[in-house]
N, C-alpha and C. Protein backbone atom coordinates (compact mmCIF):
# COMPACT_ATOMS: atom_id res chain seq x y z
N UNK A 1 -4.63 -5.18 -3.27
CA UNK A 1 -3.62 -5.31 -2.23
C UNK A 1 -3.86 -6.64 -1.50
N UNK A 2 -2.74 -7.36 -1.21
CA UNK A 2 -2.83 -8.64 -0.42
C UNK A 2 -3.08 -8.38 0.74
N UNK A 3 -4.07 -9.44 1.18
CA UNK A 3 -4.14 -9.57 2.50
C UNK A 3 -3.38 -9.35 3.35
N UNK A 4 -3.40 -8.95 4.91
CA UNK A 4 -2.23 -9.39 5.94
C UNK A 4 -1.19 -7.86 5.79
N UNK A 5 -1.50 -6.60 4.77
CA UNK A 5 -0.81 -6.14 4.15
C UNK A 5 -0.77 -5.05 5.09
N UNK A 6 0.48 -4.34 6.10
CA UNK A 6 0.26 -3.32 6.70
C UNK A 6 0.27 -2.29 5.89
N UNK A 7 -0.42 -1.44 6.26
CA UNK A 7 -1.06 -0.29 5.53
C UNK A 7 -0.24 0.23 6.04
N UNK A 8 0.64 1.69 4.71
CA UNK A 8 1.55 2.32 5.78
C UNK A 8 0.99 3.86 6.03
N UNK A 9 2.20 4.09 7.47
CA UNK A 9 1.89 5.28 8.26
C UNK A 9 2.71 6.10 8.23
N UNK A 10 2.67 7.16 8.64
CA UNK A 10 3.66 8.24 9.09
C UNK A 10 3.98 7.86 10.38
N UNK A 11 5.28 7.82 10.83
CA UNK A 11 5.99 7.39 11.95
C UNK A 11 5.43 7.81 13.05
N UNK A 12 5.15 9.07 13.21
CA UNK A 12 4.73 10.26 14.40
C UNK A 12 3.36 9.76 14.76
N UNK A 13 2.75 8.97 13.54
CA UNK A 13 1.16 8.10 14.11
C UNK A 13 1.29 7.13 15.24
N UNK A 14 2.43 6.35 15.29
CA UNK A 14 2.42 5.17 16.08
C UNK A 14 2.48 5.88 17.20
N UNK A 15 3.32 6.69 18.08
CA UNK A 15 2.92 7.53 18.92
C UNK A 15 1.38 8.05 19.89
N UNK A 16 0.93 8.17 18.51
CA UNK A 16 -0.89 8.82 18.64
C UNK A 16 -1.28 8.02 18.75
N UNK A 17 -1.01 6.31 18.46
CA UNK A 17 -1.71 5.23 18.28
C UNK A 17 -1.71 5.05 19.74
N UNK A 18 -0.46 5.20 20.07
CA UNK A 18 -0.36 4.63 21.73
C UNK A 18 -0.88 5.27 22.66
N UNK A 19 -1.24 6.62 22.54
CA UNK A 19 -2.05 7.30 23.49
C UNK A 19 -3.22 7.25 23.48
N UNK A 20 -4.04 7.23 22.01
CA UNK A 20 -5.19 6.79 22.22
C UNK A 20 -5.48 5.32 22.95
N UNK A 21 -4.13 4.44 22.57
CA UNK A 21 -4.63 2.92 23.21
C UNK A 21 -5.06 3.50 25.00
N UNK A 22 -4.46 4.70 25.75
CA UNK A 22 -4.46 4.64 27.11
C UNK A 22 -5.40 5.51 27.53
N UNK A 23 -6.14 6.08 26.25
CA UNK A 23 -7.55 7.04 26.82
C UNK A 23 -8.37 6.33 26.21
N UNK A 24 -8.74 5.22 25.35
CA UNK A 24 -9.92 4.62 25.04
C UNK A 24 -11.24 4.84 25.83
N UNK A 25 -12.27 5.48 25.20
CA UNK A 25 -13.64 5.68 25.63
C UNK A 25 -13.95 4.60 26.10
N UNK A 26 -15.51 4.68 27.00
CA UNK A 26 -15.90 3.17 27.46
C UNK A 26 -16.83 2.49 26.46
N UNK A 27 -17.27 2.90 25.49
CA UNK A 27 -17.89 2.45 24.46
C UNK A 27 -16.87 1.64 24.08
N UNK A 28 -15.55 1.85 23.56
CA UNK A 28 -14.22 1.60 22.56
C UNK A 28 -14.00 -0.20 23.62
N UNK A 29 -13.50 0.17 25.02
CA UNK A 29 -13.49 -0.11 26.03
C UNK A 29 -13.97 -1.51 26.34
N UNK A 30 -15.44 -1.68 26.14
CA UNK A 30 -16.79 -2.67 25.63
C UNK A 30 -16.52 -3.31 24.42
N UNK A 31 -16.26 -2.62 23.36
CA UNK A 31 -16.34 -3.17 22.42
C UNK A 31 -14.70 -4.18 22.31
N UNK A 32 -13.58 -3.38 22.65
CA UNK A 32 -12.40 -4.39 22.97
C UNK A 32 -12.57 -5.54 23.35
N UNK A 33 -12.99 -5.40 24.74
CA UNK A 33 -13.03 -6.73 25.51
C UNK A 33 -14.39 -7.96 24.61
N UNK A 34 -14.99 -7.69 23.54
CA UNK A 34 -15.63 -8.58 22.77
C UNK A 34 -14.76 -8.77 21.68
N UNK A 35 -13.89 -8.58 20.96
CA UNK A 35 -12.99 -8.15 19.90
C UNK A 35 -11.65 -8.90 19.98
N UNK A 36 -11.06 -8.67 21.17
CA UNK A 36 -9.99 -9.15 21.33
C UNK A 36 -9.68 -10.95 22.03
N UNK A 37 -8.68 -11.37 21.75
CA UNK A 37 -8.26 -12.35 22.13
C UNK A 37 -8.75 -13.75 20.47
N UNK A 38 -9.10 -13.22 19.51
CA UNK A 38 -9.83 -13.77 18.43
C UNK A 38 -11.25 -14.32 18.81
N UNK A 39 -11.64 -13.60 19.51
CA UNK A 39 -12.77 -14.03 19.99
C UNK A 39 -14.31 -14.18 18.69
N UNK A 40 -13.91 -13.84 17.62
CA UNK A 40 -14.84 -13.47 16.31
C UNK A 40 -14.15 -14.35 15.21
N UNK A 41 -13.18 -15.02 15.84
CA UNK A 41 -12.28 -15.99 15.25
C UNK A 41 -11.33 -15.31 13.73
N UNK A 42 -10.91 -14.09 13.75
CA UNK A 42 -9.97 -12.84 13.92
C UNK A 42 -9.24 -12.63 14.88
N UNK A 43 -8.31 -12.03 14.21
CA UNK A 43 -7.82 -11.29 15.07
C UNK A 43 -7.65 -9.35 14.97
N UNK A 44 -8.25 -8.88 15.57
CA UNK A 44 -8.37 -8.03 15.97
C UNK A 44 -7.20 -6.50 17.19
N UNK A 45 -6.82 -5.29 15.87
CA UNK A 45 -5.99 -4.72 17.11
C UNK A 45 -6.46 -3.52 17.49
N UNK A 46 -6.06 -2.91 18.66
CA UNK A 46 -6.71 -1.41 18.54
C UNK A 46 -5.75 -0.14 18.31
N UNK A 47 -6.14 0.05 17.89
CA UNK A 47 -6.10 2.03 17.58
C UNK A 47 -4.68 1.84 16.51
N UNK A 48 -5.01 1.79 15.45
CA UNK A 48 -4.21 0.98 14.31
C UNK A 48 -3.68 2.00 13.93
N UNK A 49 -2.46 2.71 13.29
CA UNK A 49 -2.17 3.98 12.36
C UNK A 49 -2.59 2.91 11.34
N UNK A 50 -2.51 4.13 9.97
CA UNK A 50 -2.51 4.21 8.72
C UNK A 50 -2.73 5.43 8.21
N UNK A 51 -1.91 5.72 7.22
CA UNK A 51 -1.44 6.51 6.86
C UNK A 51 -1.02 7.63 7.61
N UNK A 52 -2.12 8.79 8.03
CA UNK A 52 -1.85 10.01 8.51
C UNK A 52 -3.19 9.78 9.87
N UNK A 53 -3.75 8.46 9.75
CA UNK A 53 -5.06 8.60 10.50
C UNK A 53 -4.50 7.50 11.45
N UNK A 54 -5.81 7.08 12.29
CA UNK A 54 -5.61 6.35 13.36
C UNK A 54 -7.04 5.38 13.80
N UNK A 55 -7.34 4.13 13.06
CA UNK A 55 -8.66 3.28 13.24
C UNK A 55 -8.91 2.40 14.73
N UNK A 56 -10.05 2.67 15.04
CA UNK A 56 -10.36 2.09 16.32
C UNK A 56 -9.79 0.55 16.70
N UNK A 57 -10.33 -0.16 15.57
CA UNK A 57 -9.79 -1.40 15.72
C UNK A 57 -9.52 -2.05 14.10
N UNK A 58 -8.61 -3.30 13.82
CA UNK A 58 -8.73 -3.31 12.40
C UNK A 58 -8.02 -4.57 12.28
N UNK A 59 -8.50 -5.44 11.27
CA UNK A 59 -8.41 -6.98 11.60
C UNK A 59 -7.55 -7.45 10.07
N UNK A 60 -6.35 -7.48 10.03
CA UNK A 60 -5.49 -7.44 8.56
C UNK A 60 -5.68 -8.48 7.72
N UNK A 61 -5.89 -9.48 8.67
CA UNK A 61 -6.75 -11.11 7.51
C UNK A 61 -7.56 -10.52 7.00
N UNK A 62 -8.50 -9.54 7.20
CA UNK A 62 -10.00 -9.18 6.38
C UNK A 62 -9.88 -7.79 5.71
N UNK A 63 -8.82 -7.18 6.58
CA UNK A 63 -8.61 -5.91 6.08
C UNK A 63 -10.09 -4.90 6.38
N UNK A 64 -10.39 -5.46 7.35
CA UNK A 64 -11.40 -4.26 8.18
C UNK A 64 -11.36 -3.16 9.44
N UNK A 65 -11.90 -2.36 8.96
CA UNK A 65 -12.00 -1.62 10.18
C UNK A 65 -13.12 -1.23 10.97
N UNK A 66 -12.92 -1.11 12.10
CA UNK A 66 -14.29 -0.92 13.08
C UNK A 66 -14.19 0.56 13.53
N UNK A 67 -14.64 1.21 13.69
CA UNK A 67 -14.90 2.56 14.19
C UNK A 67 -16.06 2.79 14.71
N UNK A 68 -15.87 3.42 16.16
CA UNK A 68 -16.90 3.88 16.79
C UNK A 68 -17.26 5.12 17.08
N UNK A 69 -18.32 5.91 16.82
CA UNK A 69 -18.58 7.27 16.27
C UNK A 69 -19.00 7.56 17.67
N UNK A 70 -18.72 8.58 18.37
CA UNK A 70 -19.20 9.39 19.77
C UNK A 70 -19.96 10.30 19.06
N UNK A 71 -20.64 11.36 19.89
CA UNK A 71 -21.21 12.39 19.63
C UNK A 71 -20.78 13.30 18.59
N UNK A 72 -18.66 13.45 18.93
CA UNK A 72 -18.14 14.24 18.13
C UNK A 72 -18.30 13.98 17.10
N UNK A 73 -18.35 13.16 16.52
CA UNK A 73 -18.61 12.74 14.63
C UNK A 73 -19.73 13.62 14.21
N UNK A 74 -20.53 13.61 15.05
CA UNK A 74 -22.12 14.56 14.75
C UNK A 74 -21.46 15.88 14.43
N UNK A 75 -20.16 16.61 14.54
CA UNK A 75 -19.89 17.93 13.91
C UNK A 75 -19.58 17.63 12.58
N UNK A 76 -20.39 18.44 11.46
CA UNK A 76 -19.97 18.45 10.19
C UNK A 76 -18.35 18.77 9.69
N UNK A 77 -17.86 19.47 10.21
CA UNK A 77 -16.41 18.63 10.14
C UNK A 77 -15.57 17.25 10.90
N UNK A 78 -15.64 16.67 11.50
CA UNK A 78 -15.66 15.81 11.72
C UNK A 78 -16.01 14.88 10.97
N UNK A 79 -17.19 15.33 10.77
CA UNK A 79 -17.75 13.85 9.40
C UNK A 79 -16.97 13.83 7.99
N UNK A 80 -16.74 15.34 8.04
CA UNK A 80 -15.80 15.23 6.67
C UNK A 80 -14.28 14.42 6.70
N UNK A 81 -14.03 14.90 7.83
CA UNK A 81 -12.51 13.90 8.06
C UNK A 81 -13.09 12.44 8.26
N UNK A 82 -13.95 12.44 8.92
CA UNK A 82 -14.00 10.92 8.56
C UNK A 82 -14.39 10.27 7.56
N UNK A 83 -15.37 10.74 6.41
CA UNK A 83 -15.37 10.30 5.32
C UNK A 83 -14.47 10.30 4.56
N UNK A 84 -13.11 11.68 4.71
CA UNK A 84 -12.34 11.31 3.91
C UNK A 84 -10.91 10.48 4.10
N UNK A 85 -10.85 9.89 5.69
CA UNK A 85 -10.25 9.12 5.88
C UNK A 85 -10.41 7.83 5.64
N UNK A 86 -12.13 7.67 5.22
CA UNK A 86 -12.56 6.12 5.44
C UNK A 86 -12.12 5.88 3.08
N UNK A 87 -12.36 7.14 2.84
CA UNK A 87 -12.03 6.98 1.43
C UNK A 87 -10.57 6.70 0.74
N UNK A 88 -9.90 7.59 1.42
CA UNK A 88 -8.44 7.12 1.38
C UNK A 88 -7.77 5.89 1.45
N UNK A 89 -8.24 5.53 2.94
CA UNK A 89 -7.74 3.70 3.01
C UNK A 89 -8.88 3.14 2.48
N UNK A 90 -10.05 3.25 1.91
CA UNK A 90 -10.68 2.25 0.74
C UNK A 90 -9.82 2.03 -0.17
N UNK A 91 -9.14 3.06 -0.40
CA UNK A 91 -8.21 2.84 -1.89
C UNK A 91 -7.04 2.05 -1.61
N UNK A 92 -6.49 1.24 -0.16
CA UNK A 92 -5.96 -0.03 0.02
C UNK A 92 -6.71 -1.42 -0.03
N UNK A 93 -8.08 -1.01 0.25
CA UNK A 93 -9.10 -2.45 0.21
C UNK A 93 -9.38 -2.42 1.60
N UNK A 94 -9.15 -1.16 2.54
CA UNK A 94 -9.68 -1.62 3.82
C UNK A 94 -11.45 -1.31 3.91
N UNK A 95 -12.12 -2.56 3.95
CA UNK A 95 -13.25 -1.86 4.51
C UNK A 95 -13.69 -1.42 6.22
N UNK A 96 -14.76 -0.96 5.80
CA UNK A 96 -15.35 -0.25 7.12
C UNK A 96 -16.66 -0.92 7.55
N UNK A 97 -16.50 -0.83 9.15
CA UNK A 97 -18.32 -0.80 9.91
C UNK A 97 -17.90 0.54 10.72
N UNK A 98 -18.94 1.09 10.63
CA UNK A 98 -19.09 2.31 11.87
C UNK A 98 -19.96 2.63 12.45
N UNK A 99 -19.94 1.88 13.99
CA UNK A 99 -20.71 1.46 14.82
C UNK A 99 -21.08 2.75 15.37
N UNK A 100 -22.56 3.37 15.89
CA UNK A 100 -22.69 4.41 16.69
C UNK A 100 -22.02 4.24 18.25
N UNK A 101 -21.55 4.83 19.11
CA UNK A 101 -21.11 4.94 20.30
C UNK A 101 -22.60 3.66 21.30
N UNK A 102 -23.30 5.12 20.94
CA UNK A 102 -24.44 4.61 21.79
C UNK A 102 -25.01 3.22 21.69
N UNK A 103 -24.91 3.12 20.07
CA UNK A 103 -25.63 1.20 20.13
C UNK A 103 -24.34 0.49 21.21
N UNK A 104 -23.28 1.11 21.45
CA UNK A 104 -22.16 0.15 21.97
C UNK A 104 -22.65 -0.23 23.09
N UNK A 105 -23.09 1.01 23.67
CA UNK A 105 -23.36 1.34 25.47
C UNK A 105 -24.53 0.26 25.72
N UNK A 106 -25.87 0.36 24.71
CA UNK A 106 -26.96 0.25 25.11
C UNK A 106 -27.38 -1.05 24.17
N UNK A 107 -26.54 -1.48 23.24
CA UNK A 107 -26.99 -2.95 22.65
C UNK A 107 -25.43 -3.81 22.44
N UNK A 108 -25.00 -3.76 23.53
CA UNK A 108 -22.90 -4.32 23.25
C UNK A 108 -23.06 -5.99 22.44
N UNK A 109 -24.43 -6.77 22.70
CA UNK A 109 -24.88 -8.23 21.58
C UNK A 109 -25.18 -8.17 20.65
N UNK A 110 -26.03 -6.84 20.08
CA UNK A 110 -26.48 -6.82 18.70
C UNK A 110 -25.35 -6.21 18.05
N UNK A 111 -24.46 -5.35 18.97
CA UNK A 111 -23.36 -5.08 17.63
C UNK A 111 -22.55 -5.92 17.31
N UNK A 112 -22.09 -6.59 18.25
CA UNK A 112 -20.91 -7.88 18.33
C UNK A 112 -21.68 -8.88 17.47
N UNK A 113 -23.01 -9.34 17.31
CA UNK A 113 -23.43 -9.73 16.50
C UNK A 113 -23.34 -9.16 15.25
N UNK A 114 -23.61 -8.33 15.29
CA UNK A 114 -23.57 -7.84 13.48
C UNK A 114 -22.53 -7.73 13.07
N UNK A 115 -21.10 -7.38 13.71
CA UNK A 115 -19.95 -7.56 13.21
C UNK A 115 -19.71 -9.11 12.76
N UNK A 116 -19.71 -10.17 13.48
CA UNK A 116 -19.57 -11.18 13.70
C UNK A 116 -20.31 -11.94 12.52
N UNK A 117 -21.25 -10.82 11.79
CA UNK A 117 -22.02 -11.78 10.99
C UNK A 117 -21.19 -10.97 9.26
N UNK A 118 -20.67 -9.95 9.77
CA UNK A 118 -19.81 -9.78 8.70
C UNK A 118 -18.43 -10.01 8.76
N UNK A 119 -18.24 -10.15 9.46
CA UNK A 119 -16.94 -11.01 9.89
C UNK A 119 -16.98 -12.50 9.22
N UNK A 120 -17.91 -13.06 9.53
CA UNK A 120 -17.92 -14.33 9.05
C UNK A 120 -18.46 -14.31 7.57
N UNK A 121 -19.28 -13.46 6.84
CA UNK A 121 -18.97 -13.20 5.77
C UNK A 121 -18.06 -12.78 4.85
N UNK A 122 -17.66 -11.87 5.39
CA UNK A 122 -15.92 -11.49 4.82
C UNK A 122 -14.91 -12.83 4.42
N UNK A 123 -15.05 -13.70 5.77
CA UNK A 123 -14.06 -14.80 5.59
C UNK A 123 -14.24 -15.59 4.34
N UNK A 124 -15.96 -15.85 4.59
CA UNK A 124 -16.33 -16.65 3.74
C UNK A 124 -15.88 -16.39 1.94
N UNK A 125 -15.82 -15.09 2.10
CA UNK A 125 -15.68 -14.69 1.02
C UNK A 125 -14.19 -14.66 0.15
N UNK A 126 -14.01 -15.02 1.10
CA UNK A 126 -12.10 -15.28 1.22
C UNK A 126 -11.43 -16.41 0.38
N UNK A 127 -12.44 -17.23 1.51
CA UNK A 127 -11.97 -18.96 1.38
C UNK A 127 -12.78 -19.08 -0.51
N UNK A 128 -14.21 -18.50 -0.80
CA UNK A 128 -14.15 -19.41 -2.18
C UNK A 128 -13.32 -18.56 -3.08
N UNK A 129 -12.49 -17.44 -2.51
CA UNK A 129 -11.84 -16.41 -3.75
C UNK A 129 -10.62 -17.22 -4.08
N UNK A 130 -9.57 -17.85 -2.43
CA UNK A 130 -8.73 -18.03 -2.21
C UNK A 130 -8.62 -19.25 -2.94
């Protein structure tokens, strides 16, 4: 799938998209305000539909997604929906990071770093494909 390529949704998602944009956790919250404005030299949106699901943040030049796991992920269902949401849109080419909540709260440089360092790998990987 080409780059830049919106992944499609069920209509009734964009909806869900927008409410989550107005309850965003403060982990989510933190991690925005490093994320946004192309500040990773991306661009970056939040609470994305696709398909039947809904990704924290997700950057369509790279076709990534960021997700940040709260406590709730720790229920074994939960993890199943999220593995099988993160498998589904693999099968468009979106990849994934899935940041714990807590590294957000308690290390907000080392994650923005580590994205940032796959971020800039991703690109890289772009430019000698492209």
């Amino acid at each position: 799938m080409n780059r830049n390529t919106i992944i499609p949704y069920k209509t009734r998602m964009r909806e869900v998209a927008r409410q989550l944009r107005k309850e965003m956790p403060l982990s989510e919250v933190l991690l925005w305000q490093q994320l946004r404005n192309r500040k990773l030299g991306v661009q970056f949106h939040r609470q994305v539909p696709m398909e039947v699901f809904v990704v924290d943040f997700y950057c369509h030049e790279l076709m990534l997604a960021i997700e940040v796991d709260g406590c709730s992920h720790e229920n074994p269902q939960q993890a199943a929906s999220d593995d099988e949401r993160q498998r589904r849109l693999k099968a468009y080419g979106v990849e994934f990071i899935r940041i714990d909540d807590v590294d957000v709260k308690q290390n907000l440089d080392g994650v923005v770093r580590y994205i940032a360092g796959k971020v800039d790998k991703m690109k890289a990987k772009q430019e000698c494909a492209g």
